[in-house]
Protein backbone atom coordinates (compact mmCIF):
# COMPACT_ATOMS: atom_id res chain seq x y z
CA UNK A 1 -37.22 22.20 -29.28
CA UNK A 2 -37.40 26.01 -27.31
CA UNK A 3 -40.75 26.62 -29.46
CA UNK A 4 -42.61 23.42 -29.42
CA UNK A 5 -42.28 23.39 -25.23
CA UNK A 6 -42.07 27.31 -24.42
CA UNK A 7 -43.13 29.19 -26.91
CA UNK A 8 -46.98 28.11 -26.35
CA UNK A 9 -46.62 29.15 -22.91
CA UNK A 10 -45.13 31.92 -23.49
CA UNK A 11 -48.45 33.05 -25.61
CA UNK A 12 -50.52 32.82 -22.30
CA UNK A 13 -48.86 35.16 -20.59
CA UNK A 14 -48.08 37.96 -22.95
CA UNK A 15 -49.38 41.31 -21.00
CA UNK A 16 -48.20 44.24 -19.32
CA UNK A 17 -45.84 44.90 -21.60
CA UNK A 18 -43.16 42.97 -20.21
CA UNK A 19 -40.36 41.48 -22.59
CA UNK A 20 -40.50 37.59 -23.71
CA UNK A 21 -37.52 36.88 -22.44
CA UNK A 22 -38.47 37.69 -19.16
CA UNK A 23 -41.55 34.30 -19.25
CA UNK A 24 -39.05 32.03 -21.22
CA UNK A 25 -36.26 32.74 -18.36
CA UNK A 26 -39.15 31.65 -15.30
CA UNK A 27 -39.65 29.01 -17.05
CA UNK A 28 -36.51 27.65 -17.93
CA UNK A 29 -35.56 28.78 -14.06
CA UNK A 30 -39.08 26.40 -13.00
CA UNK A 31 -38.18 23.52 -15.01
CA UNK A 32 -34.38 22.91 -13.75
CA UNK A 33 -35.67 23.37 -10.04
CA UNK A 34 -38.52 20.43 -11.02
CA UNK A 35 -35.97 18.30 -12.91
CA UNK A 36 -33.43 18.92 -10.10
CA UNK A 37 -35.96 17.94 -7.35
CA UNK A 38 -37.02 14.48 -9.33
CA UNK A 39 -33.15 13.99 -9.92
CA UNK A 40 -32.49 14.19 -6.13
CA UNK A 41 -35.59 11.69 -5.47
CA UNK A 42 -34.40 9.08 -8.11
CA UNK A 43 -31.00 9.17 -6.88
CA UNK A 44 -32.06 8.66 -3.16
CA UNK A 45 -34.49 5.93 -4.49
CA UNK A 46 -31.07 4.55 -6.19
CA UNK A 47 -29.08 4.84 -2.79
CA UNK A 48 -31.76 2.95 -0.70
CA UNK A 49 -32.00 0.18 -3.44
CA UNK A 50 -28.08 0.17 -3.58
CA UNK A 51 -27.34 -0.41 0.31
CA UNK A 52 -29.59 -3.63 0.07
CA UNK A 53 -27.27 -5.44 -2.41
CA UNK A 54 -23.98 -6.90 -2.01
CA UNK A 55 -22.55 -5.46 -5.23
CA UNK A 56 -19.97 -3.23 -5.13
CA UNK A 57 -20.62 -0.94 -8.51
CA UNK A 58 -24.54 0.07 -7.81
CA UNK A 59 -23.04 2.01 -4.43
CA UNK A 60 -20.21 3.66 -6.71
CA UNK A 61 -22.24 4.64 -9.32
CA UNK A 62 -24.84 6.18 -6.65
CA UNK A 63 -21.92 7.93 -5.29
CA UNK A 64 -20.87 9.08 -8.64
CA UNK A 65 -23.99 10.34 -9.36
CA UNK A 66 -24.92 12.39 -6.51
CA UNK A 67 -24.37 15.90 -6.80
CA UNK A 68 -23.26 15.74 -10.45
CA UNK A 69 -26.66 15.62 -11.75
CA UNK A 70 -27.85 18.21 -10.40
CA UNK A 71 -24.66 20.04 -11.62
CA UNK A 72 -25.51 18.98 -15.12
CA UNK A 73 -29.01 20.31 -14.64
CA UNK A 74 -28.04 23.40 -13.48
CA UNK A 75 -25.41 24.05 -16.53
CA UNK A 76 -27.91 23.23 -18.87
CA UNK A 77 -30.26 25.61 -17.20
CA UNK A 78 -28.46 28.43 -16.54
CA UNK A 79 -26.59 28.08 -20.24
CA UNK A 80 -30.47 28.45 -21.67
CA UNK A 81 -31.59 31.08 -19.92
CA UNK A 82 -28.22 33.07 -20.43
CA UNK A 83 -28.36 32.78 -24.46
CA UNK A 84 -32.51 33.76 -24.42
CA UNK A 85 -31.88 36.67 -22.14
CA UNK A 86 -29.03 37.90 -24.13
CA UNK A 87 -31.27 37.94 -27.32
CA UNK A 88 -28.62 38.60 -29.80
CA UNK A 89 -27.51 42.19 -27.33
CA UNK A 90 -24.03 40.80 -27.43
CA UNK A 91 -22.43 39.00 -30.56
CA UNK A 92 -20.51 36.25 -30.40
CA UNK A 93 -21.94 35.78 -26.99
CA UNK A 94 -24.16 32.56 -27.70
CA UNK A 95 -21.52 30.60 -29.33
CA UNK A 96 -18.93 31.50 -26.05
CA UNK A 97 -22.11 30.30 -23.93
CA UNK A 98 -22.20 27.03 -25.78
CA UNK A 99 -18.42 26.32 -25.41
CA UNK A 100 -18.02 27.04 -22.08
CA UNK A 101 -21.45 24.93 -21.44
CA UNK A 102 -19.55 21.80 -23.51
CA UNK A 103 -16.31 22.05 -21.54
CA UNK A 104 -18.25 22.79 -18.14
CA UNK A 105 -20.49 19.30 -19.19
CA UNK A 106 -17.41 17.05 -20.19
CA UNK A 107 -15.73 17.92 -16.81
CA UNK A 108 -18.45 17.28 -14.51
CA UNK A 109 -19.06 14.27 -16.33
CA UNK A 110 -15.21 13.27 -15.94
CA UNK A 111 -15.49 14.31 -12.36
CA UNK A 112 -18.19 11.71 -11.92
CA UNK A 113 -16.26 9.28 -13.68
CA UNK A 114 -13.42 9.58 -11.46
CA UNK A 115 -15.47 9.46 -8.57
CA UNK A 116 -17.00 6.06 -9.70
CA UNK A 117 -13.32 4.92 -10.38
CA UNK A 118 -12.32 5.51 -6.27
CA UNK A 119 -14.96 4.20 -4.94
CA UNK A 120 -14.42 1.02 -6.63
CA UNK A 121 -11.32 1.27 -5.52
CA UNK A 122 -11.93 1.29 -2.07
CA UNK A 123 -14.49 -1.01 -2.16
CA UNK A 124 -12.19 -3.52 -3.75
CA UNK A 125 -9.60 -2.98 -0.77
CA UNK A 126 -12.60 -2.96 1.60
CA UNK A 127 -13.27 -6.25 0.21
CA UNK A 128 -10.14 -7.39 -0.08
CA UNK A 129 -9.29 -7.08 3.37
CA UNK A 130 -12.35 -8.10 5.19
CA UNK A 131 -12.66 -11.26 2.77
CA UNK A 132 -8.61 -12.21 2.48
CA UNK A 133 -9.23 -12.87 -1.02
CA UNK A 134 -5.63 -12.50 -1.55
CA UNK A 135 -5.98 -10.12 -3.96
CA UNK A 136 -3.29 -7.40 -4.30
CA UNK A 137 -4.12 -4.02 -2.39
CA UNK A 138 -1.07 -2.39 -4.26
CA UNK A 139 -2.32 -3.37 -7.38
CA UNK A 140 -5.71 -2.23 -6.95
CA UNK A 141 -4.57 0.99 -5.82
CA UNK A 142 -1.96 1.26 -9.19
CA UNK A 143 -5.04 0.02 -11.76
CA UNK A 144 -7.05 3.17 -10.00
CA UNK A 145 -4.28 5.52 -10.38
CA UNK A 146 -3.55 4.46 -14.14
CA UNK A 147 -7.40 4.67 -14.68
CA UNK A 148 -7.91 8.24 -12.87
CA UNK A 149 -4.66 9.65 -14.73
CA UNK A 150 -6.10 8.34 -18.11
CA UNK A 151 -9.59 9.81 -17.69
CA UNK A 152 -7.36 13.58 -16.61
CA UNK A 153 -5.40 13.35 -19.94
CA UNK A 154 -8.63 12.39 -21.92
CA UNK A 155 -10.64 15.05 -20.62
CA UNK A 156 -7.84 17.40 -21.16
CA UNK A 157 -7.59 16.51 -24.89
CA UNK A 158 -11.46 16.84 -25.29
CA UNK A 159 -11.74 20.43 -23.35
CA UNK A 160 -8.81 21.67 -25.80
CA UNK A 161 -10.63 20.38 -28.50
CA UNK A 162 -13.57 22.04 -28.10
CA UNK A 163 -12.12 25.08 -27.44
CA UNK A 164 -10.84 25.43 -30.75
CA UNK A 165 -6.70 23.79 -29.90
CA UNK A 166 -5.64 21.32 -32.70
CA UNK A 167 -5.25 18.02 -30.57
CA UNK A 168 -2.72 16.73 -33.40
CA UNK A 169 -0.74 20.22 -33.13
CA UNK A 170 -0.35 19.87 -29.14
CA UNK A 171 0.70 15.95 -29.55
CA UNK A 172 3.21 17.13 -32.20
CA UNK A 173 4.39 19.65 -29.85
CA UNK A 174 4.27 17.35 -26.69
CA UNK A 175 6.51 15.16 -28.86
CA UNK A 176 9.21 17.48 -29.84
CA UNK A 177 9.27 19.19 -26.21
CA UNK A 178 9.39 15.85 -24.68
CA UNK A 179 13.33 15.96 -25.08
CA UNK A 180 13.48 19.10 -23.28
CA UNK A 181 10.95 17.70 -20.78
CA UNK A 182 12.67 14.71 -20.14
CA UNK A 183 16.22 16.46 -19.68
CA UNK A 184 14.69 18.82 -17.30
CA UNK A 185 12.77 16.12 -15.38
CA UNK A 186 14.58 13.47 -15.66
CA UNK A 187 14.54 12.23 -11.56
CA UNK A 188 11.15 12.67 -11.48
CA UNK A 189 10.72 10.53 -14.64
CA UNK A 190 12.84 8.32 -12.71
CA UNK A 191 10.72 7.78 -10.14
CA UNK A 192 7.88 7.87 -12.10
CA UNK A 193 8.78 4.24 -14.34
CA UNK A 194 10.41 3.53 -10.81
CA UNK A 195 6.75 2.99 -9.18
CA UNK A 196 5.50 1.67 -12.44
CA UNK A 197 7.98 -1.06 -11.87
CA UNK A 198 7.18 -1.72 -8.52
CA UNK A 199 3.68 -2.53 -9.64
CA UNK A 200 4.70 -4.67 -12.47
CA UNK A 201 6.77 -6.68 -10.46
CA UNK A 202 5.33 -6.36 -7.45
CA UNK A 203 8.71 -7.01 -4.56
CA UNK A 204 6.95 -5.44 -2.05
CA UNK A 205 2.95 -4.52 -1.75
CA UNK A 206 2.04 -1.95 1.52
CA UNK A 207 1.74 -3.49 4.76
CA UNK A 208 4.81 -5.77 3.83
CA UNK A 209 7.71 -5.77 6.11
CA UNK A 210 10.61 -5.25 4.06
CA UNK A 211 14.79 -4.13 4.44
CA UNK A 212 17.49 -3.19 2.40
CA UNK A 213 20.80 -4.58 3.06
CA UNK A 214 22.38 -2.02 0.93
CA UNK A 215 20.58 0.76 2.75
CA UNK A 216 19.80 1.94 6.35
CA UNK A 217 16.00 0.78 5.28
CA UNK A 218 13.86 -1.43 6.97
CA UNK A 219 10.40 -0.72 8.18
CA UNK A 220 6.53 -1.59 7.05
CA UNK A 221 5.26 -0.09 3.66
CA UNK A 222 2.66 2.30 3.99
CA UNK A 223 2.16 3.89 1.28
CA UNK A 224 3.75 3.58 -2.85
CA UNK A 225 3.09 6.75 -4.42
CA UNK A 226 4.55 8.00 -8.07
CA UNK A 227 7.38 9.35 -7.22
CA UNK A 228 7.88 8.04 -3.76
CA UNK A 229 7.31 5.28 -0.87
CA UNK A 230 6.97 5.79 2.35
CA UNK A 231 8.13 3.46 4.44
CA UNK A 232 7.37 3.40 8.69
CA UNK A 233 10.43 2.64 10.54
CA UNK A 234 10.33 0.35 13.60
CA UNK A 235 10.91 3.42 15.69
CA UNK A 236 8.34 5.09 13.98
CA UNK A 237 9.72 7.35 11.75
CA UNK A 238 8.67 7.61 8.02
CA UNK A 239 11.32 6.85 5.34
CA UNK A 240 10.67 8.52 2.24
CA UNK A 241 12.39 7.12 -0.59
CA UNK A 242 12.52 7.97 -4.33
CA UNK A 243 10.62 5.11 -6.36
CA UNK A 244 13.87 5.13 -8.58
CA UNK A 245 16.08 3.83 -5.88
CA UNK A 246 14.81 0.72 -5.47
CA UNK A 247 15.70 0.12 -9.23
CA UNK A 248 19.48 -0.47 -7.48
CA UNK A 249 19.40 -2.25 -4.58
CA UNK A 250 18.07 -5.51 -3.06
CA UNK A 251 15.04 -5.80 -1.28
CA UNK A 252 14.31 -8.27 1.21
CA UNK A 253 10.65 -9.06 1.85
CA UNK A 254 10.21 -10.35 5.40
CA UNK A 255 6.60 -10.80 4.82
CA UNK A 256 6.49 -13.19 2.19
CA UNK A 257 8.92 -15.82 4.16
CA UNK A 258 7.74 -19.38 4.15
CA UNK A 259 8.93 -20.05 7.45
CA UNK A 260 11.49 -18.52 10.51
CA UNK A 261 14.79 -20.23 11.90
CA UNK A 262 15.86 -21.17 14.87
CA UNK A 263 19.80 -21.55 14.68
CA UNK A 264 21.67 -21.51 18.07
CA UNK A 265 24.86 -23.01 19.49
CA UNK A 266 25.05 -24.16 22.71
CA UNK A 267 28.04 -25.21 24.82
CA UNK A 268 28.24 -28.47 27.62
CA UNK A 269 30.90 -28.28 29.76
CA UNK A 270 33.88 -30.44 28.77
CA UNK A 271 33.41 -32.82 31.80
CA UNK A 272 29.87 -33.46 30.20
CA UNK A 273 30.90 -34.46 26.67
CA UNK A 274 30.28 -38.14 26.93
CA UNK A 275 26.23 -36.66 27.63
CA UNK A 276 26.58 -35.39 24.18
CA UNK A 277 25.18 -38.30 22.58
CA UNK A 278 21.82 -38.54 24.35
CA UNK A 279 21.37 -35.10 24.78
CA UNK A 280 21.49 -34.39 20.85
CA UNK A 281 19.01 -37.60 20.44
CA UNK A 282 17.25 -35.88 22.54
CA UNK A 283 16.84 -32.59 21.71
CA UNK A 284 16.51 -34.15 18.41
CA UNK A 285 13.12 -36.10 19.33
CA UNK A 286 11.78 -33.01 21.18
CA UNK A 287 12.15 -31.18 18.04
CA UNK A 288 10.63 -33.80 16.22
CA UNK A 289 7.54 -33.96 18.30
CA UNK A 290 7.11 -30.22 18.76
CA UNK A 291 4.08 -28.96 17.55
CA UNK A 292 5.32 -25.54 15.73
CA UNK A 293 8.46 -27.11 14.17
CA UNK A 294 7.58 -27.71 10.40
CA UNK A 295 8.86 -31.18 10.15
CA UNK A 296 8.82 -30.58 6.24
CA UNK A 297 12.03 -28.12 6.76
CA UNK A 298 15.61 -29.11 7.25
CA UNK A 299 16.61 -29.97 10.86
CA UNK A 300 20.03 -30.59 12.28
CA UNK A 301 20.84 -31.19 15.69
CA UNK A 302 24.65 -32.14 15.86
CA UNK A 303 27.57 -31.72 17.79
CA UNK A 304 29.76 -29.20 15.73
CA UNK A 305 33.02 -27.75 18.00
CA UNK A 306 35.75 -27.95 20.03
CA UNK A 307 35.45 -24.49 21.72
CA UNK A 308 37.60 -22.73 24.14
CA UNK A 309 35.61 -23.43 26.99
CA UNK A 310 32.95 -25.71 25.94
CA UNK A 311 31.78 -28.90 23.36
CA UNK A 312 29.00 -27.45 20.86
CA UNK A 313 26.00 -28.62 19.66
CA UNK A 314 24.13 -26.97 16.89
CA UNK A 315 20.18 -26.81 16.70
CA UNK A 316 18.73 -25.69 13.54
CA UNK A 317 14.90 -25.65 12.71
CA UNK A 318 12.73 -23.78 10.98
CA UNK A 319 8.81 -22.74 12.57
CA UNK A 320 5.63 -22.96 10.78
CA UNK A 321 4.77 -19.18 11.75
CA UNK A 322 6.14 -16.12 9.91
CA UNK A 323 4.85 -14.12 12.90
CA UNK A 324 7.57 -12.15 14.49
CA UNK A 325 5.95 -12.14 17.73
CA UNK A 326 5.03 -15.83 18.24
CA UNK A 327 8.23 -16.90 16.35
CA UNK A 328 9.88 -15.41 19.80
CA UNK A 329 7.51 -17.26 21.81
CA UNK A 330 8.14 -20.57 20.04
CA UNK A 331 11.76 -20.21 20.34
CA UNK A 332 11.41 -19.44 23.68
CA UNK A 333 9.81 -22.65 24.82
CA UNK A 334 12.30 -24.69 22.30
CA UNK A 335 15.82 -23.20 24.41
CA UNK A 336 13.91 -23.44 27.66
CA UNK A 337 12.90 -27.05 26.78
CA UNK A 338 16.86 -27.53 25.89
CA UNK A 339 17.86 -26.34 29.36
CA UNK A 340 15.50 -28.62 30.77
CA UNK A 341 17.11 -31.99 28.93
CA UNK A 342 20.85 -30.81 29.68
CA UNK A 343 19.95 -30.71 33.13
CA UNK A 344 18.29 -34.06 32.66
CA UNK A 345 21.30 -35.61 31.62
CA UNK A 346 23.33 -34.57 35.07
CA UNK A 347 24.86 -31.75 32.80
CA UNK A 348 25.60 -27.97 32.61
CA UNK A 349 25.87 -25.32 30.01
CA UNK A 350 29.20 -23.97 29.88
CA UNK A 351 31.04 -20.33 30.22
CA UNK A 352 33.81 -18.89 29.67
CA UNK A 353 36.24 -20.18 32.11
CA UNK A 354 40.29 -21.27 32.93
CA UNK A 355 41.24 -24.37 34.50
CA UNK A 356 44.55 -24.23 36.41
CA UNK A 357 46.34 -27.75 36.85
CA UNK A 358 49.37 -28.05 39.24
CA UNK A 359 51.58 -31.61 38.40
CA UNK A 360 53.21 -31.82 41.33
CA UNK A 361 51.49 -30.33 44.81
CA UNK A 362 55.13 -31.83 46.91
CA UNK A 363 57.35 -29.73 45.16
CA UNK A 364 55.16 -26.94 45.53
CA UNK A 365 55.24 -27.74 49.21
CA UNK A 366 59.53 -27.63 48.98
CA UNK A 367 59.31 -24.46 47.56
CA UNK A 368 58.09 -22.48 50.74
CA UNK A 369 60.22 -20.11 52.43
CA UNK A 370 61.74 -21.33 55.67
CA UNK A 371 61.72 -18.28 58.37
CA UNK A 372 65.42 -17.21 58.63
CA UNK A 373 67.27 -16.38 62.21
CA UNK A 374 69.21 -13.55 63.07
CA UNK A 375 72.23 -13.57 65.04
């Protein structure tokens, strides 16, 4: 290919005595800067055409390619103009040129691979979010981990190949020092399948709420990596734990609940216990009616105790939001709404109290102390 395209132009400009290599080296030096030039114009082209669409892999791949190109023009370039001015001066020197112009190729293209593979990724979380497609943000960000990790190993296997490593020697070896390995790294192996379970089974995605009642953990997930998760306390602190732990304790996920509860007890006075009746209709009818009570739930509104100091009535009820913040709000307006029927019905809540009951006030009377005399 070098003497059909250079050679002949080489033969115009043979004069002054000035070595070949010097012409074929401007040359080679002029044609990467041309093809590096059109590259950048095709790939801007590519951009413009890409921010017009909708689809998600034409801005990747645009992304992907930038830069890279050009890298690949310039390795190819330089590569050629190192083995024609070296001219056979140093031996072995064209065959190190070509290896280290194979591995330099196969990890800039891997590099652009792995580009293309996050931005996808993000994309598909962009998406995701803006759209509430209910796809999985956790599980997008595991399928690009798995992906980027598989294209590292790959490229390793390929670079070692071509610089003269048996592939099948190294697996052999990887396979026999995997015991050692294994012993030696054994928690980080740990947490390692502990994240790869986490993905497969999916208890908890980030942004959930969740809490451990075998642990001090509760907080919002922000982030599962491969060997740990962070986790953001409600005072704001970050929680690191190993991936491996939650292999051993229960998880509860406060953001998947169907529904909140509202269970309280509330006490009437013991005067007012023959309002018990229509007060738990009642409260029973405003719950029925409320708007925000999920009328496909259980409710119970029913007089439950004999307390100390006051007659019970129970009031459970579940709310259609999951929202901490309204949940409050709802409940809220269901006790105040309580108060306001108790009071309807000529009745009190009660307290904590003592009655004192005398039987006979006359004998009580009898008892005082008559003021004695003195001689």
């Amino acid at each position: 290919m070098k003497e059909l395209l250079i050679d002949p132009l080489i033969n115009l400009f043979e004069f002054g005595g000035v070595s070949l290599w010097v012409y074929e080296v401007f040359i080679i030096v002029l044609l990467v800067l041309t093809a590096s030039l059109i590259a950048r114009y095709l790939i801007a082209k590519l951009a413009l055409s890409a921010a017009k669409t909708s689809n998600l892999w034409d801005d990747a791949l645009v992304d992907a390619l930038h830069t890279r190109v050009n890298y690949l023009i310039l390795i190819a370039g330089i590569s050629f103009a190192v083995e024609i001015a070296n001219q056979g001066n140093v031996s072995g020197l064209i065959d190190l040129i070509g290896t280290v112009r194979h591995v330099l190729i196969i990890i800039t293209l891997a590099w652009g691979l792995m580009v293309f593979i996050t931005g996808i990724q993000q994309a598909s979380i962009q998406m995701a979010k803006e759209k509430s497609t209910g796809t999985d943000v956790t599980a997008i960000r595991a399928i690009g981990k798995l992906l980027r990790t598989a294209v590292i190993i790959t490229t390793a296997l390929i670079v070692m190949q071509t610089l003269g490593f048996s592939v099948s020697g190294v697996l052999a070896f990887g396979g026999m020092g995997g015991i050692a390995i294994g012993f030696a790294a054994k928690d980080l192996l740990a947490n390692f399948f502990g994240a790869l379970t986490i993905y497969l089974d999916r208890p908890f995605s980030e942004g959930d709420w969740i809490r451990s009642p075998d642990r001090e953990i509760e907080g919002i997930v922000e982030n599962i990596g491969w060997r740990l998760t962070v986790i953001r306390s409600f005072d704001k602190r970050p929680i690191y734990v190993p991936n491996s732990v939650f292999a051993s304790i229960a998880i509860e996920n406060a953001s998947r609940m169907s529904n909140r509860r509202i269970y309280e007890s509330i006490g009437l006075r013991y005067v007012d216990i023959k309002q018990m009746d229509a007060i738990v209709a009642a409260v029973t009818q405003m719950l029925r009616t409320h708007k925000e009570i999920d009328q496909t739930q259980t409710l119970i509104v029913n007089f439950t105790e004999f307390n100390a100091s006051s007659v019970d009535f129970m009031v459970y009820t579940f709310t259609k939001t999951t929202d901490w913040v309204r949940f409050h709000e709802i409940k809220q307006d269901v006790l105040l709404q309580i108060a306001d029927i108790i009071e309807q019905h000529d009745a009190e809540m009660a307290f904590p109290s003592r009655s004192l009951y005398v039987e006979d006030s006359a004998a009580i009377k009898g008892l005082a102390i008559q003021p004695s005399t003195q001689a």
